[in-house]
N, C-alpha and C. Protein backbone atom coordinates (compact mmCIF):
# COMPACT_ATOMS: atom_id res chain seq x y z
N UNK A 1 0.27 7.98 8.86
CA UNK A 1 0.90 8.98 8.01
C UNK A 1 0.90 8.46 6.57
N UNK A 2 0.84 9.28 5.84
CA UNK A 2 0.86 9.22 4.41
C UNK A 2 2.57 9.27 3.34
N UNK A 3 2.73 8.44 3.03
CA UNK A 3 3.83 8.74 2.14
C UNK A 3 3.72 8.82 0.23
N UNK A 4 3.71 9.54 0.01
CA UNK A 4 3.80 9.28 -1.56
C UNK A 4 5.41 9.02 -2.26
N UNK A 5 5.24 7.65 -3.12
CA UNK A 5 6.63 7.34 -3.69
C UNK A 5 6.31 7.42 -4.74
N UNK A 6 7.80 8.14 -5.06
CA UNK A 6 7.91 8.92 -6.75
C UNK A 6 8.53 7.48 -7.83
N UNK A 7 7.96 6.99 -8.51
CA UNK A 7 9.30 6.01 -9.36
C UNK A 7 9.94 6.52 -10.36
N UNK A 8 11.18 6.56 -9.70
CA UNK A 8 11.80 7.53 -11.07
C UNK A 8 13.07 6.19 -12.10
N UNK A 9 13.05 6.68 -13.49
CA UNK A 9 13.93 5.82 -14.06
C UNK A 9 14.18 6.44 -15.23
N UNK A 10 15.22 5.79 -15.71
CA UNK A 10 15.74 6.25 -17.23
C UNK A 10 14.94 5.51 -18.31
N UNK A 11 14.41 5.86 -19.07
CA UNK A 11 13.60 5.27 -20.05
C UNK A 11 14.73 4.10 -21.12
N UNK A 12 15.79 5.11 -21.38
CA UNK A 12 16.83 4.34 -21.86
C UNK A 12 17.52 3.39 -21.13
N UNK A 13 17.50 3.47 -19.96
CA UNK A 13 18.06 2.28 -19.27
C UNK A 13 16.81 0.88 -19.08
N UNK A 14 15.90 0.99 -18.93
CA UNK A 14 14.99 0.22 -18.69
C UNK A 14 14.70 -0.78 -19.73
N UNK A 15 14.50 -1.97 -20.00
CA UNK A 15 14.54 -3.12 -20.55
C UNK A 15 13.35 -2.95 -22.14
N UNK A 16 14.16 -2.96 -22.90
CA UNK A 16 13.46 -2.48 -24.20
C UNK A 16 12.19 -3.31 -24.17
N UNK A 17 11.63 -4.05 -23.50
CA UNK A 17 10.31 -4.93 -24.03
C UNK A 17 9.83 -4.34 -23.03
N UNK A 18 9.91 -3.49 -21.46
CA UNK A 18 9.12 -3.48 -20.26
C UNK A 18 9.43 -4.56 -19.38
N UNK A 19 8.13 -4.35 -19.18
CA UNK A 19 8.31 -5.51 -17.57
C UNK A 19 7.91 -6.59 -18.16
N UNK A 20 8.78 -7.72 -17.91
CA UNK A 20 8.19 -9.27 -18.38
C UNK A 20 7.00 -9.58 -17.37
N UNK A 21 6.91 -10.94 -17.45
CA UNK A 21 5.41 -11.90 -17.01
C UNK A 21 5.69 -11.75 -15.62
N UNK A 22 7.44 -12.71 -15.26
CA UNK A 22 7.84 -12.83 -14.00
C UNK A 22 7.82 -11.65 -13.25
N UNK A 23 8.01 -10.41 -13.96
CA UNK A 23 7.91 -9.34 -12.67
C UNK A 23 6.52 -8.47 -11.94
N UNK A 24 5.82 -8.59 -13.56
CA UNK A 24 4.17 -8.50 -13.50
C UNK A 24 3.94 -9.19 -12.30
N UNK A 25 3.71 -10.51 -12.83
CA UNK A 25 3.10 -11.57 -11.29
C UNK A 25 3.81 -11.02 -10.27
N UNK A 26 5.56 -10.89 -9.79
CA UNK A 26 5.83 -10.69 -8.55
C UNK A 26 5.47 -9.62 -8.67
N UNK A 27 4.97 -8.45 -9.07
CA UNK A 27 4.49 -6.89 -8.48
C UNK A 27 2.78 -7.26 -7.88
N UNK A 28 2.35 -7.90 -8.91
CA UNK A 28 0.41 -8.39 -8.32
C UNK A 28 1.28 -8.88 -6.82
N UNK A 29 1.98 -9.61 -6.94
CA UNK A 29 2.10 -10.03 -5.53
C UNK A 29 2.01 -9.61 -3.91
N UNK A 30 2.99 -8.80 -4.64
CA UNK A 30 3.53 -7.50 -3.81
C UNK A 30 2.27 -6.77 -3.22
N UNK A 31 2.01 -5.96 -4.51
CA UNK A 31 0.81 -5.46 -4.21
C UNK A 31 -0.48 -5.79 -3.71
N UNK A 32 -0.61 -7.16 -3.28
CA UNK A 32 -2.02 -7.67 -2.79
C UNK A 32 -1.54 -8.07 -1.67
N UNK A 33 -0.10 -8.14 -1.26
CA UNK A 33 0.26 -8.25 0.13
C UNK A 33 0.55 -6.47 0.48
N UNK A 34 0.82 -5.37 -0.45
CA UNK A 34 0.67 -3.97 0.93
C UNK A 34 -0.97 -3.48 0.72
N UNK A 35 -1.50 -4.42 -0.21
CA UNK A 35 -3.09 -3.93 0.09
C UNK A 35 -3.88 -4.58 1.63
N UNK A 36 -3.37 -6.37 1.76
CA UNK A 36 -3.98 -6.89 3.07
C UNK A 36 -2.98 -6.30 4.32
N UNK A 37 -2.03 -5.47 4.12
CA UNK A 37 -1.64 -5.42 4.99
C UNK A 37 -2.03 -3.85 5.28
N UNK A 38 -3.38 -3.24 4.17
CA UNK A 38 -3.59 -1.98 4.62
C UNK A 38 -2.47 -0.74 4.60
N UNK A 39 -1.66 -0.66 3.94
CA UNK A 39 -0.75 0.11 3.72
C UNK A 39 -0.56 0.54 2.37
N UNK A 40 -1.22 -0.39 1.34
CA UNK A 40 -1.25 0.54 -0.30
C UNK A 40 -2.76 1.37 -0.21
N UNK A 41 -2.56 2.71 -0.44
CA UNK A 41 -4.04 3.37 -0.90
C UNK A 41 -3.95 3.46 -2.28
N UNK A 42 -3.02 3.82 -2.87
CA UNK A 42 -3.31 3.70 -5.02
C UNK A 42 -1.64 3.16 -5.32
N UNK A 43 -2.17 3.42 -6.15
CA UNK A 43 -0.29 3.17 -6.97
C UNK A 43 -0.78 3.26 -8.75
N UNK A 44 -0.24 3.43 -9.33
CA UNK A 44 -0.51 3.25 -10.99
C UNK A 44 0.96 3.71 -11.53
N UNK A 45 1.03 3.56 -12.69
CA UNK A 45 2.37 3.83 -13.73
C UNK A 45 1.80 4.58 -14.38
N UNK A 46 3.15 6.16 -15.54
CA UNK A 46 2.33 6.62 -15.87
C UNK A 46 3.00 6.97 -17.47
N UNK A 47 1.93 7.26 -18.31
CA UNK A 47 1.93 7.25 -19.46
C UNK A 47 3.41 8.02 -20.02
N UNK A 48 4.32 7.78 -21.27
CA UNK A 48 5.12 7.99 -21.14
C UNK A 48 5.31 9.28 -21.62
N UNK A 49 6.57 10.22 -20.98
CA UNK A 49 6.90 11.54 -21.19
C UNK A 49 6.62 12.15 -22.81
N UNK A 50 6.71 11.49 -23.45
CA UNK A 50 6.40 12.08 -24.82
C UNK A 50 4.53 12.73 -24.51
N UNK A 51 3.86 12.11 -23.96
CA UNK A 51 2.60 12.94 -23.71
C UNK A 51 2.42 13.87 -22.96
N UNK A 52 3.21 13.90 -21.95
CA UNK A 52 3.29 14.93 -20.92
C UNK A 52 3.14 16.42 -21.17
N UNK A 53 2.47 17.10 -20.35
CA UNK A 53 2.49 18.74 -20.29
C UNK A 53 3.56 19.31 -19.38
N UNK A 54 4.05 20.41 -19.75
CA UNK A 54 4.38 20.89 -18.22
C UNK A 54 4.03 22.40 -18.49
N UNK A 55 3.74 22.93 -16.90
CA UNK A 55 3.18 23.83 -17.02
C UNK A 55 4.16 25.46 -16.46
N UNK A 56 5.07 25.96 -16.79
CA UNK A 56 5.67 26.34 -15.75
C UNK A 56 5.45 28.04 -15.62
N UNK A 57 6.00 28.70 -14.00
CA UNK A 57 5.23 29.93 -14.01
C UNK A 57 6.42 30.53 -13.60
N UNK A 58 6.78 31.84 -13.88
CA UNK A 58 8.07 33.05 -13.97
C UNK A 58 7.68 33.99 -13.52
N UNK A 59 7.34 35.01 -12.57
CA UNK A 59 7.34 36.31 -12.81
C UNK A 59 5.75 36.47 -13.47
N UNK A 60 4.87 35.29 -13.01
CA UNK A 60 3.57 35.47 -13.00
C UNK A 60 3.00 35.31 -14.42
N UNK A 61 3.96 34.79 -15.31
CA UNK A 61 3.90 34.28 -16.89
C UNK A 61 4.12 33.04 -17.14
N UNK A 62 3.08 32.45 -17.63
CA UNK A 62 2.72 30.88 -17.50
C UNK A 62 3.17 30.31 -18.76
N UNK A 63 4.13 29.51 -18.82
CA UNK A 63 4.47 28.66 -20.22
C UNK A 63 4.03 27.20 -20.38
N UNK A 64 3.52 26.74 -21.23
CA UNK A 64 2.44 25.74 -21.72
C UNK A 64 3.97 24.54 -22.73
N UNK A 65 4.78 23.75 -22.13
CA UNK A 65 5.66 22.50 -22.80
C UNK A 65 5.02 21.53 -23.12
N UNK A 66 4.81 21.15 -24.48
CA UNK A 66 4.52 19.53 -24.40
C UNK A 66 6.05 18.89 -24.70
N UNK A 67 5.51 17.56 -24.29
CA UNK A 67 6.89 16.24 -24.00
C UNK A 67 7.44 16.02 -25.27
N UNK A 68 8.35 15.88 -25.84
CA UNK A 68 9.02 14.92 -24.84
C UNK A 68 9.73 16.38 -24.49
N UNK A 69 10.70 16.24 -23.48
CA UNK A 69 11.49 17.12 -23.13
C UNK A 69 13.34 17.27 -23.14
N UNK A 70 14.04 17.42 -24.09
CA UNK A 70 15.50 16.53 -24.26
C UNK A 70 15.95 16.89 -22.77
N UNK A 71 15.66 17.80 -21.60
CA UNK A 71 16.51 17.81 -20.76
C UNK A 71 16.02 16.74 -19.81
N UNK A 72 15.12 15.72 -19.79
CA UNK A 72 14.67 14.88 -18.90
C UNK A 72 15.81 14.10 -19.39
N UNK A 73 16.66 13.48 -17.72
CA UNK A 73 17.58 12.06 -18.71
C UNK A 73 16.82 10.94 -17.82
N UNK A 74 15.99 11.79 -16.73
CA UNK A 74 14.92 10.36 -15.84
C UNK A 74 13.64 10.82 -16.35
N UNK A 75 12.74 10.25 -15.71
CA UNK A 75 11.39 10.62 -15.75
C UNK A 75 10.95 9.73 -14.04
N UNK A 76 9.44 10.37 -14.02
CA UNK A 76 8.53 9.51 -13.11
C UNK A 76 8.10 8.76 -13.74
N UNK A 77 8.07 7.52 -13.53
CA UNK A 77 6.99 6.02 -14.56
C UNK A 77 6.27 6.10 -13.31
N UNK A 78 5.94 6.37 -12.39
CA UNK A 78 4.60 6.10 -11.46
C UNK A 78 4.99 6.67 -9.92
N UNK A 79 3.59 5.95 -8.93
CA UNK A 79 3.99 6.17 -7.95
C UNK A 79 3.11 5.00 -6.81
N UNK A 80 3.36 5.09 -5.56
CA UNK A 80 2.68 4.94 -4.68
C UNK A 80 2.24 5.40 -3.85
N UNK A 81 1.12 5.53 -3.22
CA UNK A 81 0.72 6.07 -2.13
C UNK A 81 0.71 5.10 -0.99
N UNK A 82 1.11 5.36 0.01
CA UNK A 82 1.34 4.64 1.50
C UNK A 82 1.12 5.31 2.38
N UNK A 83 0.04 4.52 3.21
CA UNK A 83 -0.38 5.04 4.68
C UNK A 83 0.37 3.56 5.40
N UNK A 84 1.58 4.52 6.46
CA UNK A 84 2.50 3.82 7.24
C UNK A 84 1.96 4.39 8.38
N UNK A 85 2.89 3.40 9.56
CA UNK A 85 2.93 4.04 10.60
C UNK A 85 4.08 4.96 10.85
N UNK A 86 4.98 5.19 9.77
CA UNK A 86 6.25 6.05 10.19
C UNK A 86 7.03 5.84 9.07
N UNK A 87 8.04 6.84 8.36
CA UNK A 87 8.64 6.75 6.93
C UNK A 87 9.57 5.92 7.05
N UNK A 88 10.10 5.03 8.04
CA UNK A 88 10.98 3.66 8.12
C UNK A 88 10.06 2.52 7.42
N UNK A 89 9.02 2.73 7.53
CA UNK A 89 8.08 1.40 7.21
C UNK A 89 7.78 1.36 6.00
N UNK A 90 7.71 2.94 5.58
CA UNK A 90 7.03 3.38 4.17
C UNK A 90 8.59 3.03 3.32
N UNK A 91 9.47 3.05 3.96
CA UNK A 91 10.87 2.93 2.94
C UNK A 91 11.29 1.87 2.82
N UNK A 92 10.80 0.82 4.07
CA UNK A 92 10.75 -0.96 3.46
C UNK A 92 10.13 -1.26 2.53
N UNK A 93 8.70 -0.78 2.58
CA UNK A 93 8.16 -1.65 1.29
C UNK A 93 8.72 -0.66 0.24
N UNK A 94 9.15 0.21 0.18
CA UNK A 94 9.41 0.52 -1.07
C UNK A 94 11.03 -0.05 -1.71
N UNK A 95 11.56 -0.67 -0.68
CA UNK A 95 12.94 -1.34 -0.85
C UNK A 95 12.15 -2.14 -1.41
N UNK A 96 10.98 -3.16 -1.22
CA UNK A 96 10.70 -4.25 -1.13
C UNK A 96 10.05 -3.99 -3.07
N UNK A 97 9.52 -2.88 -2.93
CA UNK A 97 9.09 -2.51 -4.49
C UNK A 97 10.33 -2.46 -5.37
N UNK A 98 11.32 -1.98 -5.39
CA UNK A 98 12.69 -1.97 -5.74
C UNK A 98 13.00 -3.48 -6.03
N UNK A 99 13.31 -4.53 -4.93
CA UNK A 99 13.52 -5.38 -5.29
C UNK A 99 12.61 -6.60 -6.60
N UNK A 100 11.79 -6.12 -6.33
CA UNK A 100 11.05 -7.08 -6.93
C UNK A 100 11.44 -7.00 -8.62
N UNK A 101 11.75 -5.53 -9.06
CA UNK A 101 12.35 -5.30 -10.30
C UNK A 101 13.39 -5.82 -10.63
N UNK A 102 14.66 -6.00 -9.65
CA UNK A 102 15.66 -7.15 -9.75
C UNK A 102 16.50 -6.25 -10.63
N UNK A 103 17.77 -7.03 -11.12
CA UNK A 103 19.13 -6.47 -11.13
C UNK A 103 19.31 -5.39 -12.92
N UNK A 104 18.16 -6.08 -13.70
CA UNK A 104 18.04 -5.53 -14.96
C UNK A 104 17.70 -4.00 -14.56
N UNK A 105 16.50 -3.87 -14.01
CA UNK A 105 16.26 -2.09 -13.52
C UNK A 105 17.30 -1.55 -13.40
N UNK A 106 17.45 -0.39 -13.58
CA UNK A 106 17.87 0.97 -12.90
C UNK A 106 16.67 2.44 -12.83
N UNK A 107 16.40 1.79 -11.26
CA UNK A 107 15.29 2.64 -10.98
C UNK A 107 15.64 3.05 -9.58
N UNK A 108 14.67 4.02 -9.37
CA UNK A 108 14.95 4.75 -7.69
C UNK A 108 13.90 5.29 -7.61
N UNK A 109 13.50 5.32 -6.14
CA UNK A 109 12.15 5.74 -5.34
C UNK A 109 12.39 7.07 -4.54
N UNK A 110 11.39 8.02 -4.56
CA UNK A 110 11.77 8.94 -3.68
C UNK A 110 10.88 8.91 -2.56
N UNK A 111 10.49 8.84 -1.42
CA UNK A 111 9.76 8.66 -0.39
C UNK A 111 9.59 10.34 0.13
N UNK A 112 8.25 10.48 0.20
CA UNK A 112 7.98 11.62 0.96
C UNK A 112 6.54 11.38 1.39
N UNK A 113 6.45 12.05 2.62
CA UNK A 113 5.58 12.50 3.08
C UNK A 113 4.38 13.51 2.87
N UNK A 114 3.30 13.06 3.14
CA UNK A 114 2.18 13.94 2.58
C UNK A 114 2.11 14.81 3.73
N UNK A 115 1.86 16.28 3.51
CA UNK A 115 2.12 17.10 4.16
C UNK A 115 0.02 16.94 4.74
N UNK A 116 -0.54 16.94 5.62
CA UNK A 116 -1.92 16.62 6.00
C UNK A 116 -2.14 17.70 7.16
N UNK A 117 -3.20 17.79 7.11
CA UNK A 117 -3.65 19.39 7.94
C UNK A 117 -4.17 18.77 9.54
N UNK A 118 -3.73 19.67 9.91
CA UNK A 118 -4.03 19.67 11.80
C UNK A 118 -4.71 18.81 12.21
């Protein structure tokens, strides 16, 4: 089964320089242990909300937003994709992604399932 994890965080809460060296290396880490263990298919971070589009549709009338947006107080900074054997497994490593950010973060994962055809 497929899970996609959302990373969601406050831009303002998050550590004005980014991610240091130490968390870089422990994320390569991480990540080259759920790649041998066959359970990462992608993952990336993503460019920040000030570039963003959104696209939204009403009553069949399409409105065209660029970012930033004042009502965002989170955003998505990325995600993962995970092929588990079951969303208990897919929600360890993503505890395990959580931790590795350590006590400075304030971040949260949303775990879902890829919806996949018959």
């Amino acid at each position: 089964m497929r899970y996609l994890t959302l990373i969601r965080l406050d831009p303002a809460a998050a550590p004005a320089d980014g991610p240091d060296e130490k968390l870089m290396a422990d994320m390569g880490t991480l990540l080259e242990e759920m790649t041998k263990a066959g359970v990462l298919l992608d993952t990336a971070g993503l460019r920040p909300i000030e570039e963003a589009t959104r696209i939204r549709q009403s009553k069949g009338v399409q409105t065209v937003l660029d970012g930033p947006y004042t009502e965002a107080k989170e955003v998505i900074g990325g995600y993962c994709l995970l092929q588990t054997r079951s969303q208990e497994e897919a929600v360890e490593w993503s505890r395990r992604f959580l931790r590795v950010h350590g006590p400075e973060w304030d971040i949260e994962v949303e775990v879902r399932q890829v919806v996949e055809p018959e």
